[in-house]
C-alpha atoms as a PDB file:
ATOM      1  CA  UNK A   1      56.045  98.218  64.318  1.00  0.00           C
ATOM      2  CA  UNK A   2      54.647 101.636  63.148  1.00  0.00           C
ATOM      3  CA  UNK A   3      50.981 101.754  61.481  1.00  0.00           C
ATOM      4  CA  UNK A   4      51.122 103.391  58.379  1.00  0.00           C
ATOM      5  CA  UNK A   5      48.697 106.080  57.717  1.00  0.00           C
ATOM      6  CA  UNK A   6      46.757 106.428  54.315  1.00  0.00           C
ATOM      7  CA  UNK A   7      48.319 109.071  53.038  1.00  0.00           C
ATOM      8  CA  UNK A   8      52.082 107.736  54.058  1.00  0.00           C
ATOM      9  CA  UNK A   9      50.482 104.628  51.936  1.00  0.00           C
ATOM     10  CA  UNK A  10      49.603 106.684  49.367  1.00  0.00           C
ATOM     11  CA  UNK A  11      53.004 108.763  48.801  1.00  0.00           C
ATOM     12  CA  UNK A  12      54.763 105.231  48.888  1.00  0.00           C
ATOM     13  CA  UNK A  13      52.608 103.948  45.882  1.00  0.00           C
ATOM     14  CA  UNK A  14      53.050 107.195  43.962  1.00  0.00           C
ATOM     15  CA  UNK A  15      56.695 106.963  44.806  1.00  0.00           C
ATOM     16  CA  UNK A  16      56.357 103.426  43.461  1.00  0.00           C
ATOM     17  CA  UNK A  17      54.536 104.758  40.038  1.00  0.00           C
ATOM     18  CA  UNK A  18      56.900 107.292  39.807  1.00  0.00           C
ATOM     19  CA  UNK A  19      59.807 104.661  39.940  1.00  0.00           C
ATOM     20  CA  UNK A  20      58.481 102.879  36.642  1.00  0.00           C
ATOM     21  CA  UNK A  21      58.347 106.470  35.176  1.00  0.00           C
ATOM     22  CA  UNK A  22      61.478 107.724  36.529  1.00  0.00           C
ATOM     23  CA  UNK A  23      62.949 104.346  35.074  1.00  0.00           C
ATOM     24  CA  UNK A  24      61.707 103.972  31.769  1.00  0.00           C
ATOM     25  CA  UNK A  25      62.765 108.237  31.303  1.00  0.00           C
ATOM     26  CA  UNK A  26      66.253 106.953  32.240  1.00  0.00           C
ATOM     27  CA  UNK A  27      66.416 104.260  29.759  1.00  0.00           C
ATOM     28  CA  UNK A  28      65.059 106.803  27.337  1.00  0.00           C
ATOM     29  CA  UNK A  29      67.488 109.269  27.746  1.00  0.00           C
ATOM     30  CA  UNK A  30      70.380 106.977  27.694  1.00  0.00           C
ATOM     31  CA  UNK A  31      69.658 104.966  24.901  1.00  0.00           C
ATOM     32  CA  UNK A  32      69.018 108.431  23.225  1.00  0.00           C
ATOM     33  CA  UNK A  33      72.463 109.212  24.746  1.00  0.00           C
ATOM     34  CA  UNK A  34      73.944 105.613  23.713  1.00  0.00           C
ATOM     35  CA  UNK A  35      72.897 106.376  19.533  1.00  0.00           C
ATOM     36  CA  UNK A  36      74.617 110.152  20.041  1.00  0.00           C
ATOM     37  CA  UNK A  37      77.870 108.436  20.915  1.00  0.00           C
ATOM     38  CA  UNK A  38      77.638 105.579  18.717  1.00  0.00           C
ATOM     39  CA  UNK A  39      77.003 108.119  16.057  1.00  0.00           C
ATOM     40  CA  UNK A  40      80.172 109.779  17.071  1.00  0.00           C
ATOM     41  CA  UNK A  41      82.126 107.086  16.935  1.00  0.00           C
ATOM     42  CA  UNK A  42      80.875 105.984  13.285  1.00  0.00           C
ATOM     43  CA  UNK A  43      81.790 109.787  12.422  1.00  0.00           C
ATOM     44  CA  UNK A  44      85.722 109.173  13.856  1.00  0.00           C
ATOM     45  CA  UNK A  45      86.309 105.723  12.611  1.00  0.00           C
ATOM     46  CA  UNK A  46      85.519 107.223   9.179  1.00  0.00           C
ATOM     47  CA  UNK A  47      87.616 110.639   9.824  1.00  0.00           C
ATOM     48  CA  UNK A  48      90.650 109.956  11.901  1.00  0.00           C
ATOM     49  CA  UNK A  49      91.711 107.699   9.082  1.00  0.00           C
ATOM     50  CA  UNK A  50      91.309 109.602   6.508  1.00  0.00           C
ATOM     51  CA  UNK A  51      93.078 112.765   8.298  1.00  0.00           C
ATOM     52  CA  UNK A  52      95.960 110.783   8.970  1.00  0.00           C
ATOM     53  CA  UNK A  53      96.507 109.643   5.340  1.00  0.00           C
ATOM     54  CA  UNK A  54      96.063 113.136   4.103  1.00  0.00           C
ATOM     55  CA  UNK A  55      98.519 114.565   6.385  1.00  0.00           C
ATOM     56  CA  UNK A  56     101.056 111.722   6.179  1.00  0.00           C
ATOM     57  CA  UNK A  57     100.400 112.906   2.452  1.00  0.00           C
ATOM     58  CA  UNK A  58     101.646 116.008   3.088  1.00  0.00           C
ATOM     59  CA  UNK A  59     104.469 115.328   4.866  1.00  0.00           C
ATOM     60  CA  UNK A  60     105.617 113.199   2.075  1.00  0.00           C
ATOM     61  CA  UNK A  61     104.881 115.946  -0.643  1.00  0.00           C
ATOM     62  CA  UNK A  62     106.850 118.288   1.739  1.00  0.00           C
ATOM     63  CA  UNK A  63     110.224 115.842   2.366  1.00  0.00           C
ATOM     64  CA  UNK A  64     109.719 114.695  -1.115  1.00  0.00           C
ATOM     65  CA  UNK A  65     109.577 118.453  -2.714  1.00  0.00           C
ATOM     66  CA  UNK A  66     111.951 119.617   0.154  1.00  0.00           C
ATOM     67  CA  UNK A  67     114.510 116.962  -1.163  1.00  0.00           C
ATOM     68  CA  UNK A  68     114.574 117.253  -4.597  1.00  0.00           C
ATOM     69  CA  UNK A  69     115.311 120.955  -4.225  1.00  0.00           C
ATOM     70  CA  UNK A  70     118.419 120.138  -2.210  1.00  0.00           C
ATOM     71  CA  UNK A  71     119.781 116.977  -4.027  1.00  0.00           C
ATOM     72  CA  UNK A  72     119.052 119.571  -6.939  1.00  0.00           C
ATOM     73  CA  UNK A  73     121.067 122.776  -5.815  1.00  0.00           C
ATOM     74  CA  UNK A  74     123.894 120.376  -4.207  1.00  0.00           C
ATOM     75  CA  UNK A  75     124.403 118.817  -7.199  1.00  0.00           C
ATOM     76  CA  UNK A  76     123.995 122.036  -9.348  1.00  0.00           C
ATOM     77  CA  UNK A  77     126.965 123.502  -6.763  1.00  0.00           C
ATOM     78  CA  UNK A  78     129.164 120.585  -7.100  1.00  0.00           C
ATOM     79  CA  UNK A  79     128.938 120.181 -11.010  1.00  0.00           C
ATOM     80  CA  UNK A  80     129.747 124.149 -10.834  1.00  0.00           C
ATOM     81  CA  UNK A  81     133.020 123.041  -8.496  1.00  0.00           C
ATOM     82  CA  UNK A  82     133.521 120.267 -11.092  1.00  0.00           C
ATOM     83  CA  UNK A  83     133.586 122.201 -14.020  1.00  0.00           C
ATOM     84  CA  UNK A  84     135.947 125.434 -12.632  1.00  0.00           C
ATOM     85  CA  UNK A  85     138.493 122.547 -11.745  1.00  0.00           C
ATOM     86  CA  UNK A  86     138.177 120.970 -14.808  1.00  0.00           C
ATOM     87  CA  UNK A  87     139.294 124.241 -16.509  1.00  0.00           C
ATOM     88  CA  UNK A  88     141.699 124.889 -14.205  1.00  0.00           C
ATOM     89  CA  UNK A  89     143.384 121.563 -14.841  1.00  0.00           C
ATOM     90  CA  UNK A  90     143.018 122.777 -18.471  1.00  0.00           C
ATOM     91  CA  UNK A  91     144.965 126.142 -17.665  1.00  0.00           C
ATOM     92  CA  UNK A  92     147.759 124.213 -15.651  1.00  0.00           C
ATOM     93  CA  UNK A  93     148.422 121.241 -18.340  1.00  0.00           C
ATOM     94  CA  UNK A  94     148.250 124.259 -21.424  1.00  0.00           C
ATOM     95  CA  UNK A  95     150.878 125.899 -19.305  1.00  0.00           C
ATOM     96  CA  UNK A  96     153.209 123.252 -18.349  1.00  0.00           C
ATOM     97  CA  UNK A  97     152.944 122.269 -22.402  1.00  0.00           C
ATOM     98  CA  UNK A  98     153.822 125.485 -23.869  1.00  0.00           C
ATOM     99  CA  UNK A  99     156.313 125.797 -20.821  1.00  0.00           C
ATOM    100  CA  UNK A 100     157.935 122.254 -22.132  1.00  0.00           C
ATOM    101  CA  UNK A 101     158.308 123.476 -25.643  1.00  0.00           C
ATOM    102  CA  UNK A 102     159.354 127.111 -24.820  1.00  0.00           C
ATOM    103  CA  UNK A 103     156.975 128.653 -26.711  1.00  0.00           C
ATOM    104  CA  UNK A 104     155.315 132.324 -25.857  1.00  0.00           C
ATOM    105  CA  UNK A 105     151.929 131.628 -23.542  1.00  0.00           C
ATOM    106  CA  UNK A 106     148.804 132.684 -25.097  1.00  0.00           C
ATOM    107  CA  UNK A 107     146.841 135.586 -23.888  1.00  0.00           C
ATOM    108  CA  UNK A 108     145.426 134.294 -20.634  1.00  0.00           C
ATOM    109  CA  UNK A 109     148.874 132.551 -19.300  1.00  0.00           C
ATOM    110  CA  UNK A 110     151.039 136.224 -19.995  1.00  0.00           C
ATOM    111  CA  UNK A 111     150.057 137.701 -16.957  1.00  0.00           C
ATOM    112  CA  UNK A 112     150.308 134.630 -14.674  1.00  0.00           C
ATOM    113  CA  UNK A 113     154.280 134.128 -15.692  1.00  0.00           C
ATOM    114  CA  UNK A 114     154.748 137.835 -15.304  1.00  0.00           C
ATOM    115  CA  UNK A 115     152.968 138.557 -12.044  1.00  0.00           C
ATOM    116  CA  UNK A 116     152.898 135.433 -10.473  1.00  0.00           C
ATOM    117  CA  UNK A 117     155.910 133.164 -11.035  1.00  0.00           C
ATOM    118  CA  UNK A 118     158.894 135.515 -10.482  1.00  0.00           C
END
């Protein structure tokens, strides 16, 4: 076995006090580290949730809005269909009536025998 000269003694003690420096900078830093992330995490459990409700808000607002508009104009067109067959139902049963009792048509119905039914 080697001898160890004073000064290879002495770099391996200041290596050793070094070593409790080097360590207690380490544990420093990452505890410093350790509170950064925790912080982060404290800063996401409170804003995730709170981004998700607002946009499944939103979406809601939108299918809700979205929905009424086109229950709205579908039933708007189909009351629309509704009512034009309604009158023409009207038209036909006025027609076959005055047709039945052989009287003259009224205004609207002249045309229709003239043009249309001979």
């Amino acid at each position: 076995m080697k001898k160890r000269s004073s000064s290879e003694s002495f770099e391996f003690f200041k290596a050793l006090i070094k070593n409790g420096f080097q360590n207690k900078r380490f544990r420093d830093l990452n505890h410093r580290t350790y509170l950064a992330g925790m912080k982060q995490v404290k800063v996401l459990a409170m804003f995730m949730p709170l981004m998700e409700l607002i946009s499944s808000l939103v979406i809601a607002l939108i299918i809700w809005y979205g929905g009424g508009e086109a229950l709205r104009k579908d039933i708007s067109e189909k009351y629309n269909i509704m009512q034009a067959a309604m009158a023409s139902w009207e038209r036909n049963l006025d027609y076959m009536e005055y047709e039945k009792k052989g009287k003259d048509l009224p205004f609207p119905y002249e045309n229709f025998k003239t043009k249309w039914l001979t």
